[in-house]
C-alpha atoms as a PDB file:
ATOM      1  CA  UNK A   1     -62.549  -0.696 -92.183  1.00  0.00           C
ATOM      2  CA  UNK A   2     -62.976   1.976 -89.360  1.00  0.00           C
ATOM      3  CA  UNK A   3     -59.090   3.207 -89.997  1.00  0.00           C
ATOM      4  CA  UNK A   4     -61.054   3.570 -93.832  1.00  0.00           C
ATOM      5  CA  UNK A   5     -64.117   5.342 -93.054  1.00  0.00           C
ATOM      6  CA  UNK A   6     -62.188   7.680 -90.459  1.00  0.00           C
ATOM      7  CA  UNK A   7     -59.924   8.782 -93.262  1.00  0.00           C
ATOM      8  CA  UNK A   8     -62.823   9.356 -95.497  1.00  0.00           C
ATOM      9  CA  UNK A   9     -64.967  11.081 -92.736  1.00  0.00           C
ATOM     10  CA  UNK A  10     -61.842  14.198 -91.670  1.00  0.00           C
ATOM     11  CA  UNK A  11     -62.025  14.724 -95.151  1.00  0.00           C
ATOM     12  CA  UNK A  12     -65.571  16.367 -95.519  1.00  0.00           C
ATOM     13  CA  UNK A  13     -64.548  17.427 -92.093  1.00  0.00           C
ATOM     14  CA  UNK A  14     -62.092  20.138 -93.522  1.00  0.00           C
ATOM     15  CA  UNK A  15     -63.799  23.977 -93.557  1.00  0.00           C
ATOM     16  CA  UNK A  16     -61.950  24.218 -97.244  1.00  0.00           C
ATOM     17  CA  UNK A  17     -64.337  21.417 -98.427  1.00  0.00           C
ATOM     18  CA  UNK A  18     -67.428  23.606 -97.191  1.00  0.00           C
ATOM     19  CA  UNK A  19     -66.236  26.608 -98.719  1.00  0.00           C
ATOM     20  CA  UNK A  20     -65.698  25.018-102.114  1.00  0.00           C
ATOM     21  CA  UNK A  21     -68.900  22.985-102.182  1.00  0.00           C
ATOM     22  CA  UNK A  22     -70.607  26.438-101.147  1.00  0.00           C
ATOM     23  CA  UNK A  23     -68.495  28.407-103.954  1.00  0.00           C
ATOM     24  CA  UNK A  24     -69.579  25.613-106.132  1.00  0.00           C
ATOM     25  CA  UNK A  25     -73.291  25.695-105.570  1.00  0.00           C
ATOM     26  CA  UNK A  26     -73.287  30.086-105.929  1.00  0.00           C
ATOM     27  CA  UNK A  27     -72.001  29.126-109.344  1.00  0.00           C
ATOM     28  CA  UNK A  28     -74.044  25.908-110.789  1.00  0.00           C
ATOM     29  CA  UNK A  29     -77.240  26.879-109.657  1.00  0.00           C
ATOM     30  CA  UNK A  30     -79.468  28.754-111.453  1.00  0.00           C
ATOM     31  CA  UNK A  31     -81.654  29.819-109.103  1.00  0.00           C
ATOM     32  CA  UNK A  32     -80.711  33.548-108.151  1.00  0.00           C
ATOM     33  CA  UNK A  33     -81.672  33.426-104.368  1.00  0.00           C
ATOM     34  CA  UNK A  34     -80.142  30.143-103.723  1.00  0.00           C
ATOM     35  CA  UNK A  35     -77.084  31.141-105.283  1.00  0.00           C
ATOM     36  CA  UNK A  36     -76.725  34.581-103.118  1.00  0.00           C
ATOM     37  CA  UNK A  37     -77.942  32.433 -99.962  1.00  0.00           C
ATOM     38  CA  UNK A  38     -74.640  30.022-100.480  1.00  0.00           C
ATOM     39  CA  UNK A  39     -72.170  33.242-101.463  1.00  0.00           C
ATOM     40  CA  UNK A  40     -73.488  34.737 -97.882  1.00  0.00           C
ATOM     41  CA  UNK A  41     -73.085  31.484 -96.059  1.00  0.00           C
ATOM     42  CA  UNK A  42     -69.931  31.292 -97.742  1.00  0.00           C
ATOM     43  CA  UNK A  43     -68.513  34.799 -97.090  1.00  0.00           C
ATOM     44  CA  UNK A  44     -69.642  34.272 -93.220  1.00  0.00           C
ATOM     45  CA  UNK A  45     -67.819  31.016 -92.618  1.00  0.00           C
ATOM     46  CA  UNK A  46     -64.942  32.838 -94.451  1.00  0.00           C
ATOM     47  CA  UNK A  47     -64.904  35.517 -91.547  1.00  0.00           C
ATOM     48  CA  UNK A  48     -65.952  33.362 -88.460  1.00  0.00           C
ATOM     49  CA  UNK A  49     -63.246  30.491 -89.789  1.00  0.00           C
ATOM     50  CA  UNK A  50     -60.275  32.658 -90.083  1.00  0.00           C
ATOM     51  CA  UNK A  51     -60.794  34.673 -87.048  1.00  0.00           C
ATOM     52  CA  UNK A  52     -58.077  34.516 -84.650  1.00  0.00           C
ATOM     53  CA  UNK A  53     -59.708  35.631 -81.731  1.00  0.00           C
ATOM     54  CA  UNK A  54     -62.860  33.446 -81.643  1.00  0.00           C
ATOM     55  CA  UNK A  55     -61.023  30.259 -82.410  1.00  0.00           C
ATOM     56  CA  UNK A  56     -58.280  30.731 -79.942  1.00  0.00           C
ATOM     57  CA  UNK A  57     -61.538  31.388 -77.635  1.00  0.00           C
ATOM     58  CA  UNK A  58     -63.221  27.866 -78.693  1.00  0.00           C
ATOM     59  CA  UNK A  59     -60.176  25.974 -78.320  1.00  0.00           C
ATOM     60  CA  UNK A  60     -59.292  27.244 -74.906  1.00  0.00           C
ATOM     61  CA  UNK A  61     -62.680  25.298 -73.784  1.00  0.00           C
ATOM     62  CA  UNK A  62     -61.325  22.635 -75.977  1.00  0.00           C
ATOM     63  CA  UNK A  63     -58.255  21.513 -74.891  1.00  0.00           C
ATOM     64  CA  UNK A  64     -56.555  20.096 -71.815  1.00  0.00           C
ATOM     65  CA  UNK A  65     -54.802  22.963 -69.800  1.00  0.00           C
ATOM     66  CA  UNK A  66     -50.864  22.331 -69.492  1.00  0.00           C
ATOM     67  CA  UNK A  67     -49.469  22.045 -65.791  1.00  0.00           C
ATOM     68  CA  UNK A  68     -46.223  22.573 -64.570  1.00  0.00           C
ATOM     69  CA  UNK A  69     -44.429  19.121 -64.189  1.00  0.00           C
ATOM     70  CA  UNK A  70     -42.755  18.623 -60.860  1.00  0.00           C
ATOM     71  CA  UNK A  71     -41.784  14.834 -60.303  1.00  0.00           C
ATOM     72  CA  UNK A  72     -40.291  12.460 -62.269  1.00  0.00           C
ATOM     73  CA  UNK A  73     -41.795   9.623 -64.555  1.00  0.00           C
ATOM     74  CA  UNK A  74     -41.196   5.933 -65.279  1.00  0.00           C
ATOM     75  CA  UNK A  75     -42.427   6.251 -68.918  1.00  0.00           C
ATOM     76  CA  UNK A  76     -42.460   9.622 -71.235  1.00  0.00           C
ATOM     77  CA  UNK A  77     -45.344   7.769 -74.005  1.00  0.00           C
ATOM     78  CA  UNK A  78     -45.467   9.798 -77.561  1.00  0.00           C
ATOM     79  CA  UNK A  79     -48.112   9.434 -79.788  1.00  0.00           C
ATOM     80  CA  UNK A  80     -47.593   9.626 -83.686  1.00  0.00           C
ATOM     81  CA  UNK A  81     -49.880  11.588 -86.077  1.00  0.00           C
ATOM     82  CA  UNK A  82     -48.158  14.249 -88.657  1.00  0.00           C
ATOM     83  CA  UNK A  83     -44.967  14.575 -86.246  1.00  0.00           C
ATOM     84  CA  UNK A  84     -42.566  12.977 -88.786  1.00  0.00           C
ATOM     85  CA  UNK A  85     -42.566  11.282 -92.280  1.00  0.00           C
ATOM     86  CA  UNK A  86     -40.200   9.928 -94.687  1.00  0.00           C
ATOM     87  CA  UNK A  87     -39.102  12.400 -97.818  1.00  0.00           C
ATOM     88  CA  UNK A  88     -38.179   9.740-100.407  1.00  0.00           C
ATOM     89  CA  UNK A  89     -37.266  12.609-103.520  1.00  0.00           C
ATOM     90  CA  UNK A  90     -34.682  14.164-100.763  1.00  0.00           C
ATOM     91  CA  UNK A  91     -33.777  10.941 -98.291  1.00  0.00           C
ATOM     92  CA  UNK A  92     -34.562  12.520 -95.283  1.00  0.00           C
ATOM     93  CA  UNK A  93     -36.835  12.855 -92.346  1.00  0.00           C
ATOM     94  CA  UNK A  94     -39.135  15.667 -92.211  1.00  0.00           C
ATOM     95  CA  UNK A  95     -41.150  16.835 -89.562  1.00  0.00           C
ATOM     96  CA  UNK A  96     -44.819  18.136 -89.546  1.00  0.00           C
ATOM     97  CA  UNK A  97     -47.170  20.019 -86.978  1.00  0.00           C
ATOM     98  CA  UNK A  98     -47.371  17.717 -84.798  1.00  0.00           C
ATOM     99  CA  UNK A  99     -43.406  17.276 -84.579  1.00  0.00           C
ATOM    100  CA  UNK A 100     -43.878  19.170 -80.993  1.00  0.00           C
ATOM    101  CA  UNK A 101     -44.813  15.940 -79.375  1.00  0.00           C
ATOM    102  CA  UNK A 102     -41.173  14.636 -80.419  1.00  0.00           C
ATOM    103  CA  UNK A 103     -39.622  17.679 -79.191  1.00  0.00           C
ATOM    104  CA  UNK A 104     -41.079  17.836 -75.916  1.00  0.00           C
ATOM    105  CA  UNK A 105     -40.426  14.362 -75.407  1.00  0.00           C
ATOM    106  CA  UNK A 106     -36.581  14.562 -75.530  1.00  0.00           C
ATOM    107  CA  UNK A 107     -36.255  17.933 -73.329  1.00  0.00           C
ATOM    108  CA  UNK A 108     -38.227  15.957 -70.605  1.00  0.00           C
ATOM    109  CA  UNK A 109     -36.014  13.158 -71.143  1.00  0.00           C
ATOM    110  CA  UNK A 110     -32.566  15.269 -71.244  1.00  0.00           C
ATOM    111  CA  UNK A 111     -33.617  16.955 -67.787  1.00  0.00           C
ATOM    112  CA  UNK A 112     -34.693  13.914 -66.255  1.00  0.00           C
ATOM    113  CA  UNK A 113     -38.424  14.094 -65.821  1.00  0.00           C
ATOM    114  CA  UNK A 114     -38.769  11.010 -67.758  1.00  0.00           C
ATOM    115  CA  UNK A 115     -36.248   7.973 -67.510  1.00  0.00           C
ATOM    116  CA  UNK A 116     -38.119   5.945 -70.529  1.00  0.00           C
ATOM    117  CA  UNK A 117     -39.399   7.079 -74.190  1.00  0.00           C
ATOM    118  CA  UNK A 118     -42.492   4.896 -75.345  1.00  0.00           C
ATOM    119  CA  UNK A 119     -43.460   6.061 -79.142  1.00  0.00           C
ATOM    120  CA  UNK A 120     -46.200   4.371 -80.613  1.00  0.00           C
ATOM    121  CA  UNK A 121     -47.829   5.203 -83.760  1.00  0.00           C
ATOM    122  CA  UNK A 122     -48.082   2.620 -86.891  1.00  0.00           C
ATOM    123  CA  UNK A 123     -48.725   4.023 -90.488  1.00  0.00           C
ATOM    124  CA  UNK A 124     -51.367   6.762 -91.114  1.00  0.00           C
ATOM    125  CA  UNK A 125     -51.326   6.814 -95.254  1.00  0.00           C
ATOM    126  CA  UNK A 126     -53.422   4.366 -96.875  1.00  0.00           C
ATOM    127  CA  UNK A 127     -51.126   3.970 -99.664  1.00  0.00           C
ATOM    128  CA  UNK A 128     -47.732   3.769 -97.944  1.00  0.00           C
ATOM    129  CA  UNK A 129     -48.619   1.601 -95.578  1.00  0.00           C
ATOM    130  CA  UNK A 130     -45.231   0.207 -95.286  1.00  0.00           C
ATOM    131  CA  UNK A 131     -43.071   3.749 -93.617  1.00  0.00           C
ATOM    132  CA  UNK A 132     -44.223   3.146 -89.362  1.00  0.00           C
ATOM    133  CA  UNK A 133     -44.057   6.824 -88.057  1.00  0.00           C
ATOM    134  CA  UNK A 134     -42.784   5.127 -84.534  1.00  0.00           C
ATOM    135  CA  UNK A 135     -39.403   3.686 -86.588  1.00  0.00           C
ATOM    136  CA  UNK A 136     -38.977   6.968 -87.854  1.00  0.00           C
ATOM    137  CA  UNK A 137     -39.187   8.604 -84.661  1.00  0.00           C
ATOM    138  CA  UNK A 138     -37.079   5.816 -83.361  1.00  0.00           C
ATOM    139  CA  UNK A 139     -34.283   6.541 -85.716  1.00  0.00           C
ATOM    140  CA  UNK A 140     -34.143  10.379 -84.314  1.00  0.00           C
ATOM    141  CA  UNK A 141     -34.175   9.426 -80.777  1.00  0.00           C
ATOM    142  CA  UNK A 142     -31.000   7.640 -81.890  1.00  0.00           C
ATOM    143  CA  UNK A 143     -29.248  10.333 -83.272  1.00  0.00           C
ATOM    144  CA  UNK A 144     -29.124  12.361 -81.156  1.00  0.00           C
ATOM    145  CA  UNK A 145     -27.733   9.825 -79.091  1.00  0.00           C
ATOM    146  CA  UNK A 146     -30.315   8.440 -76.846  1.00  0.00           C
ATOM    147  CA  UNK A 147     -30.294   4.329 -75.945  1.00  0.00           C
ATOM    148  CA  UNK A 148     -31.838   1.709 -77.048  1.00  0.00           C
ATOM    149  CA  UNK A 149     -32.424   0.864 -73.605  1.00  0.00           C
ATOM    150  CA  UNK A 150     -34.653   3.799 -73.036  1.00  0.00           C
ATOM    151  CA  UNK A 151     -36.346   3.703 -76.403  1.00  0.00           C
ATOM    152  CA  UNK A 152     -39.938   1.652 -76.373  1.00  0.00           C
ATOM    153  CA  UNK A 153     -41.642   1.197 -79.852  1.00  0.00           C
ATOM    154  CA  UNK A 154     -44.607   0.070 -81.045  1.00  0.00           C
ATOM    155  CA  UNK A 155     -45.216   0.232 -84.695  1.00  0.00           C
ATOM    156  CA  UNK A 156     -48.532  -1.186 -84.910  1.00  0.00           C
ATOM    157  CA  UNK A 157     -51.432   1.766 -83.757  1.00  0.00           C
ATOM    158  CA  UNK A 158     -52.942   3.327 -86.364  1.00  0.00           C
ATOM    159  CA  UNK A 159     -55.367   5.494 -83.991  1.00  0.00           C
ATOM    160  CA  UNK A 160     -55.643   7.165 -80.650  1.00  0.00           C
ATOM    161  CA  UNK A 161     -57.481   3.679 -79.144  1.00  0.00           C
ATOM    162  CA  UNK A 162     -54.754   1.608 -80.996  1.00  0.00           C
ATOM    163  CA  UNK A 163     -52.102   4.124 -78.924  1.00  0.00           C
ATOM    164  CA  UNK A 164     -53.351   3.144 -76.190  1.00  0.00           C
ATOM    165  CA  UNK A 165     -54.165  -0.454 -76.778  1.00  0.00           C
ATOM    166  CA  UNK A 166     -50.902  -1.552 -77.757  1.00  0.00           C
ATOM    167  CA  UNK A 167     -48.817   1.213 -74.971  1.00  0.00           C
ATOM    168  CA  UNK A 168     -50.715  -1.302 -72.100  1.00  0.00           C
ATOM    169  CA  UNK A 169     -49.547  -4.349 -73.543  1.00  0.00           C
ATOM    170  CA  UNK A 170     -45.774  -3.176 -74.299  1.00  0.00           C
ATOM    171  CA  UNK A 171     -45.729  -1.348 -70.401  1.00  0.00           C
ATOM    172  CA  UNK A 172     -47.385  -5.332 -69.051  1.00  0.00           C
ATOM    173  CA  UNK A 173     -43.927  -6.746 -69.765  1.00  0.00           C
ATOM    174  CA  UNK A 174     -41.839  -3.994 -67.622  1.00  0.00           C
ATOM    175  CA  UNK A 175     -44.136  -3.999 -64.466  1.00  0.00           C
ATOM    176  CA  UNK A 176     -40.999  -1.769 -63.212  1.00  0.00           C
ATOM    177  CA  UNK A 177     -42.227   1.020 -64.771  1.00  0.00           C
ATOM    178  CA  UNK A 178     -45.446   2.787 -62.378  1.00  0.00           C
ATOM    179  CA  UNK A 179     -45.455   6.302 -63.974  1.00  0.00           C
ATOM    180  CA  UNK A 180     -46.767   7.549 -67.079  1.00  0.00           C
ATOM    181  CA  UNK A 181     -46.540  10.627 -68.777  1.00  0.00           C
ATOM    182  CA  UNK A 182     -49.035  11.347 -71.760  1.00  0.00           C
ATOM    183  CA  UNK A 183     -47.109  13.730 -74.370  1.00  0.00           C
ATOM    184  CA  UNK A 184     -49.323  14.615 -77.531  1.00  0.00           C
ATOM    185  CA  UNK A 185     -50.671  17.718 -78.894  1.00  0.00           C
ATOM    186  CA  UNK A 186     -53.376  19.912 -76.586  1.00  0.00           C
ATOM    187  CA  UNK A 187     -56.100  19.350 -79.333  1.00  0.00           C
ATOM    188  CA  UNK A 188     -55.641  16.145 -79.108  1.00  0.00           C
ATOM    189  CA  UNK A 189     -55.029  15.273 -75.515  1.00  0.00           C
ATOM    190  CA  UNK A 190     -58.874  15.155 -74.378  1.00  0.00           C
ATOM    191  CA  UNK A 191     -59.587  12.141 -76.701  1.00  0.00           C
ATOM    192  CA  UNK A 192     -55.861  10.377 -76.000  1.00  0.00           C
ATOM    193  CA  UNK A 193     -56.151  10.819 -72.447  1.00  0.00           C
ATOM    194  CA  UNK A 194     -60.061   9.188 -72.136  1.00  0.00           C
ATOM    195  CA  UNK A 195     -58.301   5.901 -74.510  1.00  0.00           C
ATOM    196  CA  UNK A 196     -55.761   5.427 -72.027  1.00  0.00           C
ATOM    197  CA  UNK A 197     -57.814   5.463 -69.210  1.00  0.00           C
ATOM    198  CA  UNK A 198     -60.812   3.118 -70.654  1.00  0.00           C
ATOM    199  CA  UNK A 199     -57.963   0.693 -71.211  1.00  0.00           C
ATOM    200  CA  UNK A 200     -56.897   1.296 -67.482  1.00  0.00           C
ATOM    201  CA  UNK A 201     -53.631   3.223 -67.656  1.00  0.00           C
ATOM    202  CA  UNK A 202     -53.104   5.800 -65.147  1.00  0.00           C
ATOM    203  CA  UNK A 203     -51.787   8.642 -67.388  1.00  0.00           C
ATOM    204  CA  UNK A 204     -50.717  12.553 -66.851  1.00  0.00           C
ATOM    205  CA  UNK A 205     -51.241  14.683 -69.836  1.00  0.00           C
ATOM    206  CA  UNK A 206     -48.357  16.519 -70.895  1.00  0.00           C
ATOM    207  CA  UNK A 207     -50.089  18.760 -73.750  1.00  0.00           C
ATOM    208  CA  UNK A 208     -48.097  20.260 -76.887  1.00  0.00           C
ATOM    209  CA  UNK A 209     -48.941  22.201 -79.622  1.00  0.00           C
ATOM    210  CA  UNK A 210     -50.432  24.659 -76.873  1.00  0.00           C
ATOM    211  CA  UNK A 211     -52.825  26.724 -78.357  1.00  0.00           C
ATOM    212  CA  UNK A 212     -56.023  28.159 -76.680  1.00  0.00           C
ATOM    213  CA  UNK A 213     -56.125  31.911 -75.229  1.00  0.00           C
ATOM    214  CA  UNK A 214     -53.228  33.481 -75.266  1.00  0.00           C
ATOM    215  CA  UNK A 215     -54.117  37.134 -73.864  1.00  0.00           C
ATOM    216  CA  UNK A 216     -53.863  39.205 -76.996  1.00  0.00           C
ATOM    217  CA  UNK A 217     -55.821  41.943 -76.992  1.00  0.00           C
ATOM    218  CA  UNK A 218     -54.391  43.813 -80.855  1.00  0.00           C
ATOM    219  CA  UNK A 219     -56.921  44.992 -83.455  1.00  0.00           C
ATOM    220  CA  UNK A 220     -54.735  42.711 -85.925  1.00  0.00           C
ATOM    221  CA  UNK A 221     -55.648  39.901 -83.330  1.00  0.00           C
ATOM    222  CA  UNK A 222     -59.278  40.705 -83.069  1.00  0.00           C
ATOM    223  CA  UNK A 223     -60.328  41.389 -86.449  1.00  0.00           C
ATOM    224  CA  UNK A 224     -57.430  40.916 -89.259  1.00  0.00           C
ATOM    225  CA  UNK A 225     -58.029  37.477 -91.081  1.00  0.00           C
ATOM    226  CA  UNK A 226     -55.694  34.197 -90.655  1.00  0.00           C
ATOM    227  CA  UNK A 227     -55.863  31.869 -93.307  1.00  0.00           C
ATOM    228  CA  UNK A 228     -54.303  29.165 -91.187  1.00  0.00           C
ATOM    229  CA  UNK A 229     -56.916  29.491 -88.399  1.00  0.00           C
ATOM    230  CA  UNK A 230     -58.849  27.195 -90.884  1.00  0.00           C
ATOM    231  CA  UNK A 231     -56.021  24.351 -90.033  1.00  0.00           C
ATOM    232  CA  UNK A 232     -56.915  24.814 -86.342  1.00  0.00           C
ATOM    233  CA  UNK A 233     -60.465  24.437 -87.405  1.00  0.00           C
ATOM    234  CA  UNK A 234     -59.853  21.069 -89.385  1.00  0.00           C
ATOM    235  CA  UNK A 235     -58.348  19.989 -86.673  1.00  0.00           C
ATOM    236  CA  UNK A 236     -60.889  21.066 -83.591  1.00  0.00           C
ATOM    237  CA  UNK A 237     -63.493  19.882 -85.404  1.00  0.00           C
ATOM    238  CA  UNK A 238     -61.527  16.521 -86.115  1.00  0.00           C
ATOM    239  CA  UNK A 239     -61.192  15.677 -82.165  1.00  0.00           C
ATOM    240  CA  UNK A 240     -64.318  16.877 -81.346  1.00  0.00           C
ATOM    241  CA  UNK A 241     -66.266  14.341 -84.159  1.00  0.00           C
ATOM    242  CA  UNK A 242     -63.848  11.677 -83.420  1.00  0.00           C
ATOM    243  CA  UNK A 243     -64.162  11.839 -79.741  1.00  0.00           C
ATOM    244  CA  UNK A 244     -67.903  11.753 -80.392  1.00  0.00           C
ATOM    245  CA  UNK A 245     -67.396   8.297 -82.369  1.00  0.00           C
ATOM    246  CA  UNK A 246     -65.277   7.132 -79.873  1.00  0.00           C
ATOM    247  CA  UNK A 247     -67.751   7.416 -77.323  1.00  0.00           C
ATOM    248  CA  UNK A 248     -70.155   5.515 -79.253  1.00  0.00           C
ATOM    249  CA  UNK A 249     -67.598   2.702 -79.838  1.00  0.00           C
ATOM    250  CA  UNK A 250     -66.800   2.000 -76.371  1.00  0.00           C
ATOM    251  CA  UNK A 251     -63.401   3.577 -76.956  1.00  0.00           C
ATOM    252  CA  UNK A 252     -63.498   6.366 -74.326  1.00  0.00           C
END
């Protein structure tokens, strides 16, 4: 029921969804003030939403600031979420946003910062329920010719507390491994880190994705419009409600 209503809630999340129900309401309504109230609103949200600066700015506070790795670690643990799906109309593996995580994971893994690969991360579709992320990751990892051996998978989280729920029990039955390294996107490390350690893994947060300030100082920077600032948005505003529900759950 929660995976239900959490899928139903990041959808009235998206900025898109406010722009069209304001676009909507400057056209149905007949009253002439309300409707230029909504176009303003609208036209605002439009400007603040796609601004590069000013979101880079909010997500810098936001997210958990990389550090430079300098020892090595047991475990290398991946979270799922948009990093790769299953193209049935082509038969092949394609990789979203998120696919970074993946990525990351292997270099650290090729140069020896991390002897083991833990991916976890069930199904995130409502309707096909049936393609695990964490298999399809799994089947990567393999070829491009990493073990078996150093592969760990668990197929059945379908959140961030699930991630970390079912990581403790698969890392109970190796109590060889001491050392955990947290790989998932920046955005989303705040939230993944607190799950891991309410469920009392000692984790290091390896963040992807990176995103925050990067120094830019252009007028195309400061002021030109980004349409796909309003994915950033989704998604900020995504980890900030859910780590707010989280917190009421017990999760974090």
């Amino acid at each position: 029921m929660f995976f239900i209503f959490s899928k139903i809630l990041g959808f009235f999340l998206f900025p898109v969804v406010w722009l069209i129900l304001l676009l909507a309401l400057a056209i149905f309504l007949k009253n002439k003030t309300k409707r230029k109230r909504a176009l303003v609103v609208a036209f605002l949200l439009i400007l603040v939403l796609t601004n590069s600066y000013l979101v880079n700015k909010i997500v810098s506070v936001w997210d958990v600031t990389p550090t430079t790795v300098d020892t090595c670690y047991d475990v290398g643990i991946v979270l799922g979420g948009s990093t790769i799906t299953y193209d049935a109309r082509y038969n092949r593996d394609t990789f979203h946003e998120n696919g970074d995580r993946l990525i990351q994971a292997v270099e650290l893994y090729k140069k020896g910062i991390i002897k083991k690969i833990l991916i976890t991360g069930g199904s995130a579709n409502l309707i096909y329920t049936k393609i695990k992320e964490a298999n399809l990751m799994d089947s990567f990892l393999h070829t491009i010719d990493i073990p078996s051996s150093d592969i760990l998978v668990d197929t059945m989280a379908q959140n961030t507390h699930q991630n970390a729920v079912y990581s403790k029990k698969i890392l109970e039955q190796h109590p060889e491994y001491h050392t955990y390294l947290l790989i998932t996107s920046s955005m989303h490390m705040r939230r993944a880190r607190a799950c891991f350690q309410k469920v009392g893994l000692k984790v290091t947060p390896y963040p992807t994705n990176l995103l925050g300030d990067n120094g830019k100082t252009n007028l195309e920077y400061l002021f030109m419009p980004d349409i796909s600032n309003l994915l950033i948005w989704n998604s900020m505003i995504h980890e900030m409600v859910g780590y707010l529900v989280y917190k009421i759950k017990g999760y974090v």
